[in-house]
C-alpha atoms as a PDB file:
ATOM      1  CA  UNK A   1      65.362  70.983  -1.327  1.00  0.00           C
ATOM      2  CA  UNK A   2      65.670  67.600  -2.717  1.00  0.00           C
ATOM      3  CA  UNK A   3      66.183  68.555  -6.070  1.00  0.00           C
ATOM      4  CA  UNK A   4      68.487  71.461  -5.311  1.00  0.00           C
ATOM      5  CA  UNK A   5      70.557  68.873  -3.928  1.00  0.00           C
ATOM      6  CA  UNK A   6      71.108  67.082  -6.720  1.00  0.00           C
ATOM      7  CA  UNK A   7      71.420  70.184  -9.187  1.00  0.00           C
ATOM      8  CA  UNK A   8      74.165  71.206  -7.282  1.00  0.00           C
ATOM      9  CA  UNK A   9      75.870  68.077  -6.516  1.00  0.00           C
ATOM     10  CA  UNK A  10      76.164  67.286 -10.287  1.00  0.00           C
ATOM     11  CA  UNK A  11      78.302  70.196 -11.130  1.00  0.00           C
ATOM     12  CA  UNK A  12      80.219  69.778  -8.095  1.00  0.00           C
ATOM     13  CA  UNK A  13      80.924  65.890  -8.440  1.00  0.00           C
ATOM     14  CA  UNK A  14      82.740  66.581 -11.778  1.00  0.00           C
ATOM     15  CA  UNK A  15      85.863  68.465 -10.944  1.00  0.00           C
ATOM     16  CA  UNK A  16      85.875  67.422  -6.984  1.00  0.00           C
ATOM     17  CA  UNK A  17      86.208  63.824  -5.189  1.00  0.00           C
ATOM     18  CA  UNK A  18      82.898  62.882  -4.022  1.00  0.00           C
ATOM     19  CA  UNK A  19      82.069  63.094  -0.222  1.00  0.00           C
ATOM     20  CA  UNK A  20      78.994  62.994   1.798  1.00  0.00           C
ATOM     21  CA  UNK A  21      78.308  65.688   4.079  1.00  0.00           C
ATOM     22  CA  UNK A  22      76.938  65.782   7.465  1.00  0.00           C
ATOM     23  CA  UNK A  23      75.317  68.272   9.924  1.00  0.00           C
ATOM     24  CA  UNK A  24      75.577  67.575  13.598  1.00  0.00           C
ATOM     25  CA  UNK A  25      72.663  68.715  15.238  1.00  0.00           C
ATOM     26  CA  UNK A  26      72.208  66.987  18.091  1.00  0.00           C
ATOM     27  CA  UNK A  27      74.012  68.265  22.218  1.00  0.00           C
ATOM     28  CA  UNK A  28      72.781  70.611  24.747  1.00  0.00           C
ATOM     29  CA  UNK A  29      72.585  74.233  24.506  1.00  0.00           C
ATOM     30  CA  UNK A  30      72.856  75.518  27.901  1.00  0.00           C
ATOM     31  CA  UNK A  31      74.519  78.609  27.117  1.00  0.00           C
ATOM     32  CA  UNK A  32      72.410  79.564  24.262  1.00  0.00           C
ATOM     33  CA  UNK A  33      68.920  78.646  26.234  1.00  0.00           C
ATOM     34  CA  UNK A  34      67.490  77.615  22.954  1.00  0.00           C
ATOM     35  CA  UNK A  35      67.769  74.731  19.947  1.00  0.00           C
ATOM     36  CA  UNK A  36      70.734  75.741  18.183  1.00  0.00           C
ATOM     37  CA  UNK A  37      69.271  73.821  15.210  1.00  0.00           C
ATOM     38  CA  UNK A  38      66.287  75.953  15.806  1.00  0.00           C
ATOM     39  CA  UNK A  39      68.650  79.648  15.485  1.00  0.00           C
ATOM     40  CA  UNK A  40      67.641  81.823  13.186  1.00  0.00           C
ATOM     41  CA  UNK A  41      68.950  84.597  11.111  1.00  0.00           C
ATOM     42  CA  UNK A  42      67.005  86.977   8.937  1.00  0.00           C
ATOM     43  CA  UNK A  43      63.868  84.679   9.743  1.00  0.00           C
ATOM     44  CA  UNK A  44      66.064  81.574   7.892  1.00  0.00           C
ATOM     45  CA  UNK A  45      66.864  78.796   9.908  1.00  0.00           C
ATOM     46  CA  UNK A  46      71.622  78.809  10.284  1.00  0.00           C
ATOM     47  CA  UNK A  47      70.832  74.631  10.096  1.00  0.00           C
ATOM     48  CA  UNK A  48      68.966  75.518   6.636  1.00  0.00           C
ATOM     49  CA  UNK A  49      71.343  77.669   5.183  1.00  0.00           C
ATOM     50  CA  UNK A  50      73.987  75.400   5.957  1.00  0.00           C
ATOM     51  CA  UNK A  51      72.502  72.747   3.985  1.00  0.00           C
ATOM     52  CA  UNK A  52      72.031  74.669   1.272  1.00  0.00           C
ATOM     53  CA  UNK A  53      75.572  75.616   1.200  1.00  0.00           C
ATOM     54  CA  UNK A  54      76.346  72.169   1.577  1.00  0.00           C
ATOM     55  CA  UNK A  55      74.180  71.069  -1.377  1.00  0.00           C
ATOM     56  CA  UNK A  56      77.143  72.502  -3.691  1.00  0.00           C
ATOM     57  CA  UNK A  57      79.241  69.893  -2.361  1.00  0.00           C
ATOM     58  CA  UNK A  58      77.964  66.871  -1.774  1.00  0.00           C
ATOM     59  CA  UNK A  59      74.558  64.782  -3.368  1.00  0.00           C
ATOM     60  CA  UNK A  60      74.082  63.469   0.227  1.00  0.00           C
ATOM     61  CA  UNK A  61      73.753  65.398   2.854  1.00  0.00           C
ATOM     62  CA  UNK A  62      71.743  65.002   5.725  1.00  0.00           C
ATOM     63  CA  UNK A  63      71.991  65.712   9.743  1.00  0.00           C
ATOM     64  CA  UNK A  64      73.015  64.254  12.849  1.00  0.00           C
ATOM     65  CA  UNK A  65      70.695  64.568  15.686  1.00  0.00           C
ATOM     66  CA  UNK A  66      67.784  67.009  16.432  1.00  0.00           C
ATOM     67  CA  UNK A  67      63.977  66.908  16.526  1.00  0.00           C
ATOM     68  CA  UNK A  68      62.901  64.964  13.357  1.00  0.00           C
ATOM     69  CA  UNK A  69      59.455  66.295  13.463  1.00  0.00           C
ATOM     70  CA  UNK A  70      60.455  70.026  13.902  1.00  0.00           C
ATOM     71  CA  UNK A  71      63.543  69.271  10.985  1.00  0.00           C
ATOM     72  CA  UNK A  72      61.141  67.422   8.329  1.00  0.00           C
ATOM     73  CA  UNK A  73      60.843  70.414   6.937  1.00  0.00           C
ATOM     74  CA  UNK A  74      64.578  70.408   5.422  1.00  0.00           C
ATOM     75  CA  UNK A  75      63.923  67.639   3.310  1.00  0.00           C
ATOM     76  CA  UNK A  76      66.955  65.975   4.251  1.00  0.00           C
ATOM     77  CA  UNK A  77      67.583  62.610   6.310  1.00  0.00           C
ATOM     78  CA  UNK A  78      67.620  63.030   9.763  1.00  0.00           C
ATOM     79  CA  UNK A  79      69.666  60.673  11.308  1.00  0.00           C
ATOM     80  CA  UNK A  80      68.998  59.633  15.015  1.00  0.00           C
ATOM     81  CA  UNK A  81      72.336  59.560  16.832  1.00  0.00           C
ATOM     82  CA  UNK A  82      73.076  56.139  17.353  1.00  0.00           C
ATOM     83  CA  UNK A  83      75.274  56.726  20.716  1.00  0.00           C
ATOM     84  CA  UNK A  84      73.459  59.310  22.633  1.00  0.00           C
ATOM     85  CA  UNK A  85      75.038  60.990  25.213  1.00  0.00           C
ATOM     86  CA  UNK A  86      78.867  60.330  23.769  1.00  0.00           C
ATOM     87  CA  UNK A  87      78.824  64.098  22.881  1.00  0.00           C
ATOM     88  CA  UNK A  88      80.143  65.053  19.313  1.00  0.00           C
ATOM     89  CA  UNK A  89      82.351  61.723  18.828  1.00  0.00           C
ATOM     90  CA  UNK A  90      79.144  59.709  18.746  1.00  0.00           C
ATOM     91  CA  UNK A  91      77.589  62.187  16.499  1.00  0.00           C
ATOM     92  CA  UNK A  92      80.351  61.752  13.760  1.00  0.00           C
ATOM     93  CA  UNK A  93      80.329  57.916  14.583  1.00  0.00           C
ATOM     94  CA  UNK A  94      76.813  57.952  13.731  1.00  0.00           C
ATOM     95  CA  UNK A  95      77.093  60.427  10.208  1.00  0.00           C
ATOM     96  CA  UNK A  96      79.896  57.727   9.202  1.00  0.00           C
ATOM     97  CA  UNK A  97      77.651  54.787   9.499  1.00  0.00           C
ATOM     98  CA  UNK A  98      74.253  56.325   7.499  1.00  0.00           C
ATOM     99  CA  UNK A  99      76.730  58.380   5.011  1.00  0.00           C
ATOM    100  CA  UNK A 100      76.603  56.580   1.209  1.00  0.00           C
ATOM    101  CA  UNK A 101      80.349  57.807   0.084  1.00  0.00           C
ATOM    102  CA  UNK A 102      83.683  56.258   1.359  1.00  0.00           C
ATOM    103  CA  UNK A 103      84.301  60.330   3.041  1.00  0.00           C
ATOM    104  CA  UNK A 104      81.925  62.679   4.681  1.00  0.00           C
ATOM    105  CA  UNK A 105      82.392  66.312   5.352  1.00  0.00           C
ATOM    106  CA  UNK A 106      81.020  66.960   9.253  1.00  0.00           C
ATOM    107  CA  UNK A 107      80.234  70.375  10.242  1.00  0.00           C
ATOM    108  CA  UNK A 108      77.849  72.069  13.289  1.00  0.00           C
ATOM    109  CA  UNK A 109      74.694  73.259  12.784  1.00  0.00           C
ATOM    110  CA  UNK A 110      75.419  76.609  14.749  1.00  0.00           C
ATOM    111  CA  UNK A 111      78.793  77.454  12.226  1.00  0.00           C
ATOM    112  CA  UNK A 112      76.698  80.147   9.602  1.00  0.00           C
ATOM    113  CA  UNK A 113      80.002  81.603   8.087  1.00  0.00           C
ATOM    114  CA  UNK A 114      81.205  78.675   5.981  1.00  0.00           C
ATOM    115  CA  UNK A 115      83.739  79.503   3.201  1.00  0.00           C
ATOM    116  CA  UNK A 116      83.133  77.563   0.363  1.00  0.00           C
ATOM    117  CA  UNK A 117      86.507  77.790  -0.942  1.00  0.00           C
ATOM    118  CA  UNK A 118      88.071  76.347   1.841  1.00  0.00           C
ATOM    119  CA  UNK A 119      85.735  73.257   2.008  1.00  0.00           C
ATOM    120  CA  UNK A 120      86.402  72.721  -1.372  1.00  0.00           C
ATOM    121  CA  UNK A 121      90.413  72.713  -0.763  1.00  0.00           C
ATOM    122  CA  UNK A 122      89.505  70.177   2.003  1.00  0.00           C
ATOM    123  CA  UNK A 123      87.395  67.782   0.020  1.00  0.00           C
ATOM    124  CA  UNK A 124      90.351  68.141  -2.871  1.00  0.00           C
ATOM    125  CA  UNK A 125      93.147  67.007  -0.313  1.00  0.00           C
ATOM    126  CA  UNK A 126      90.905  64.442   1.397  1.00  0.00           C
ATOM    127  CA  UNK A 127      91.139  60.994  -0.872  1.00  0.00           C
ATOM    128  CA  UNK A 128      94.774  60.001   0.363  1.00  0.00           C
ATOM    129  CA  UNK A 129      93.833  60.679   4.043  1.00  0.00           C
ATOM    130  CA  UNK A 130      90.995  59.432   7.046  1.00  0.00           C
ATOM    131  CA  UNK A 131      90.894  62.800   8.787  1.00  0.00           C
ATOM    132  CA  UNK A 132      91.522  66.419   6.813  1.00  0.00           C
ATOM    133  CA  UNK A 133      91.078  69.007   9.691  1.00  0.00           C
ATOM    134  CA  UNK A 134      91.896  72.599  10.201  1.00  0.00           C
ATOM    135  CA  UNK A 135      94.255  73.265  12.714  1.00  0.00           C
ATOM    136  CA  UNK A 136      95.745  77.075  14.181  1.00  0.00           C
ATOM    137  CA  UNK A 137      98.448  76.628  16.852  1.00  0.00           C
ATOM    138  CA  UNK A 138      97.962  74.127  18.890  1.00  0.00           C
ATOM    139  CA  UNK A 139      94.034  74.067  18.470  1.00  0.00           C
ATOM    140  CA  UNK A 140      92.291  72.009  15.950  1.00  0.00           C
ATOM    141  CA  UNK A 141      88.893  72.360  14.126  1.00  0.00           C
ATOM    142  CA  UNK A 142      87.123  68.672  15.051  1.00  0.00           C
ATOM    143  CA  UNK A 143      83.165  69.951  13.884  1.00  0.00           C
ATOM    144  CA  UNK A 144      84.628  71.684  10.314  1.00  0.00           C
ATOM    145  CA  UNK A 145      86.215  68.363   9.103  1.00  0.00           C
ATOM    146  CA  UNK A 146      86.220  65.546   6.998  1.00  0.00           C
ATOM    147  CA  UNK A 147      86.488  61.888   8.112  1.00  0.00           C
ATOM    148  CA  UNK A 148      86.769  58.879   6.182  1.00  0.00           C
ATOM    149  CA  UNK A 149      84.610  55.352   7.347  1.00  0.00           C
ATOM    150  CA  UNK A 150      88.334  53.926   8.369  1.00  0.00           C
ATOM    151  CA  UNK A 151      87.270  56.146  11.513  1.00  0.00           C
ATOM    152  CA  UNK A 152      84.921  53.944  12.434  1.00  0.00           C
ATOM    153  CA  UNK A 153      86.576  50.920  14.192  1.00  0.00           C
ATOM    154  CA  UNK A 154      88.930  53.375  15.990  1.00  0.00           C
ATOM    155  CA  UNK A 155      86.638  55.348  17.148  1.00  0.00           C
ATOM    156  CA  UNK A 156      83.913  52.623  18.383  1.00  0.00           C
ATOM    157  CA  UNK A 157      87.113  51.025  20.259  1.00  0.00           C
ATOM    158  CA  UNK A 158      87.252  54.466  22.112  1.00  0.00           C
ATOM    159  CA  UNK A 159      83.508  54.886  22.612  1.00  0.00           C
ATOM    160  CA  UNK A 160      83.332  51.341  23.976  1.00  0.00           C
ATOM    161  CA  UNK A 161      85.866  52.876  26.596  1.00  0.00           C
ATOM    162  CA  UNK A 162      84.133  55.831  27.360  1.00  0.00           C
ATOM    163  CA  UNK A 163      86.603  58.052  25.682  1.00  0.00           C
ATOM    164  CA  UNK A 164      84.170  61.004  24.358  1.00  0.00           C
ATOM    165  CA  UNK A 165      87.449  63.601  23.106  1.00  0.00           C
ATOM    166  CA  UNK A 166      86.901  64.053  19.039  1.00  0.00           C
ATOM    167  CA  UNK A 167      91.077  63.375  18.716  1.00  0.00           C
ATOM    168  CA  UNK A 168      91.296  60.321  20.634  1.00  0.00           C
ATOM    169  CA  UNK A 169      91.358  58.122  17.802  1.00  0.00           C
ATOM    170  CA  UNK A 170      93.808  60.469  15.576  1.00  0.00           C
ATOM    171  CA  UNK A 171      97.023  58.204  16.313  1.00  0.00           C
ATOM    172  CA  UNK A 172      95.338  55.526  14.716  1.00  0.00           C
ATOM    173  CA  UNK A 173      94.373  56.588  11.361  1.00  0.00           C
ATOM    174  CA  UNK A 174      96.202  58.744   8.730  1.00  0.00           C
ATOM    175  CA  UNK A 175      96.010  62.364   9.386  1.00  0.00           C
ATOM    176  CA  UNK A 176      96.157  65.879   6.952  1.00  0.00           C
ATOM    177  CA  UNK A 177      96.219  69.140   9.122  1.00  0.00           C
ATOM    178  CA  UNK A 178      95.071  72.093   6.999  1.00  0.00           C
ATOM    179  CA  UNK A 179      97.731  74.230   8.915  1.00  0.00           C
ATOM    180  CA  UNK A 180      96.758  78.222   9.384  1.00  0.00           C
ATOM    181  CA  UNK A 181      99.007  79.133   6.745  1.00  0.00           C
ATOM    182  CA  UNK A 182      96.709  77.393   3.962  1.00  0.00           C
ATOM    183  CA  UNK A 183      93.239  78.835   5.873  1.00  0.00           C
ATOM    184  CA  UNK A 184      94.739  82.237   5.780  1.00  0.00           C
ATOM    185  CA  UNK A 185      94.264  82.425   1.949  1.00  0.00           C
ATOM    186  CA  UNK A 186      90.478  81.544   2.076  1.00  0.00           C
ATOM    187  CA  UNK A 187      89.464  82.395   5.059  1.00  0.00           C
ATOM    188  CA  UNK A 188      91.847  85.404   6.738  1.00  0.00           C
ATOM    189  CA  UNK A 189      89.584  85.794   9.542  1.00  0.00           C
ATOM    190  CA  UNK A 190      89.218  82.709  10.604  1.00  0.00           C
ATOM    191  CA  UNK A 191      85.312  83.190  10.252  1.00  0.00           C
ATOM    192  CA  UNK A 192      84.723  79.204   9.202  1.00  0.00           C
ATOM    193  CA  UNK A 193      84.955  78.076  12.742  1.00  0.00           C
ATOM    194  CA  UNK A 194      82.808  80.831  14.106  1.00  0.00           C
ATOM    195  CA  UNK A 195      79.869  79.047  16.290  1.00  0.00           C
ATOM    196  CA  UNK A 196      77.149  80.336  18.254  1.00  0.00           C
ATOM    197  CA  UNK A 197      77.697  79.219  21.899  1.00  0.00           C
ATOM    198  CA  UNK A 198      75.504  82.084  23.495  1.00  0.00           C
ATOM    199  CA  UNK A 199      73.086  85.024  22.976  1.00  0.00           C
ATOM    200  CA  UNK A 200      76.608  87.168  22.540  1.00  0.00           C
ATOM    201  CA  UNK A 201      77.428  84.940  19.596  1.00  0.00           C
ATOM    202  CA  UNK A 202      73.879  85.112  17.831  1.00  0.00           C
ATOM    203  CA  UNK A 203      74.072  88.800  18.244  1.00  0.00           C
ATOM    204  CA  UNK A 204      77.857  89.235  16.415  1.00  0.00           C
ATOM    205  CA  UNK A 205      76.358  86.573  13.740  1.00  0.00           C
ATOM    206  CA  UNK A 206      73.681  88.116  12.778  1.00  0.00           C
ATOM    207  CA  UNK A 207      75.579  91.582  12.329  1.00  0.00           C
ATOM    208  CA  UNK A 208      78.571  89.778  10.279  1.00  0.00           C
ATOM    209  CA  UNK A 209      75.793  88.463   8.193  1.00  0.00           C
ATOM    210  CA  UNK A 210      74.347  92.094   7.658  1.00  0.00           C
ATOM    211  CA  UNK A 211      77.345  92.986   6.465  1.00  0.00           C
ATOM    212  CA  UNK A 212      77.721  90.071   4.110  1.00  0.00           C
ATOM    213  CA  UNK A 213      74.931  89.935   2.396  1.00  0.00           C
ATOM    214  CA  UNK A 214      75.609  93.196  -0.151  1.00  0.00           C
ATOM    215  CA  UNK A 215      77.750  91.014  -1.586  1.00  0.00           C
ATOM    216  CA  UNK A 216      75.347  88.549  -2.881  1.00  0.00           C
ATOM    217  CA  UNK A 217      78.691  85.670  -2.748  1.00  0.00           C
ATOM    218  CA  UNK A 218      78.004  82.192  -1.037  1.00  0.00           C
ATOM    219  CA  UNK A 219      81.017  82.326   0.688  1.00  0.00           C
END
């Protein structure tokens, strides 16, 4: 996968600022009763196809969390999480310290219906701001993100604290919303932020997948 990585990234890196992008693999799956960065759909790994999605994007990806012997496989770094048990804030925290660019895009390895289109539009608005995040009503989008390394010292401040919520550092840094209004023309149905919490969710991803895949697009 290495050296799909890099194909990809090149074409990418020319008309798009350059960002790393992260996987967050790591959290309990109570619901679920299984590894969500084990889930699988038409025998391929969600965690892989995200990464290969991602590989358009960025020339360094790699993940968050998870087994590293079960995840060698993916040929990516696998990056331990260097505050276990802060939930997904330490997660990030710990993609923003191993990341090599200045901004990484962060998403969850149980999200299979990325929209390329509308991470692009993300990673185009993201150089004059430390947090680009979706946001519909009054709910934001913390795991389909990107976050600058000024998020760092605001966000260890927090975790030295205790605070674990993904927004308690916002005040601090400068913020872009990617309101619903702007999502709506990539991604109408909001299908981007669709995760797999439990055997329901598998179930409904794996037939909005069967229904994608005629179309042979990425997105």
């Amino acid at each position: 996968m290495r050296g799909l990585l890099s194909t990809r990234a090149r074409s990418a890196g020319d008309t798009m600022p350059t960002v790393s992008a992260v996987v967050l693999a790591g959290g309990r799956s109570t619901r679920l009763q299984q590894d969500k960065a084990l889930l699988e759909l038409d025998g391929q790994w969600v965690l892989e196809s995200i990464l290969h999605k991602l590989a358009f994007l960025s020339d360094d990806v790699l993940v968050v969390g998870g087994d590293r012997v079960k995840l060698r496989p993916l040929g990516v770094p696998i990056v331990p999480d260097a505050r276990p048990g802060a939930g997904p804030l330490g997660g990030i925290y710990s993609g923003l310290k191993r990341m090599r660019h200045e901004r990484g895009l962060f998403v969850a390895c149980d999200m299979p219906l990325l929209n390329l289109s509308l991470l692009r539009y993300m990673i185009e608005l993201s150089p004059e701001f430390d947090v680009v995040i979706p946001r519909i009503g009054d709910n934001v989008e913390p795991l389909h993100a990107i976050y600058s390394k000024m998020c760092l010292l605001p966000m260890e401040e927090h975790l030295n604290r205790g605070e674990r919520r993904v927004v308690c550092f916002h005040a601090s840094v400068r913020m872009r919303y990617v309101e619903e209004s702007e999502i709506l023309s990539f991604d109408p149905q909001h299908l981007s932020f669709f995760n797999i919490n439990t055997p329901q969710d598998l179930q409904m991803a794996r037939q909005i997948h069967q229904k994608q895949r005629p179309t042979g697009k990425v997105d």
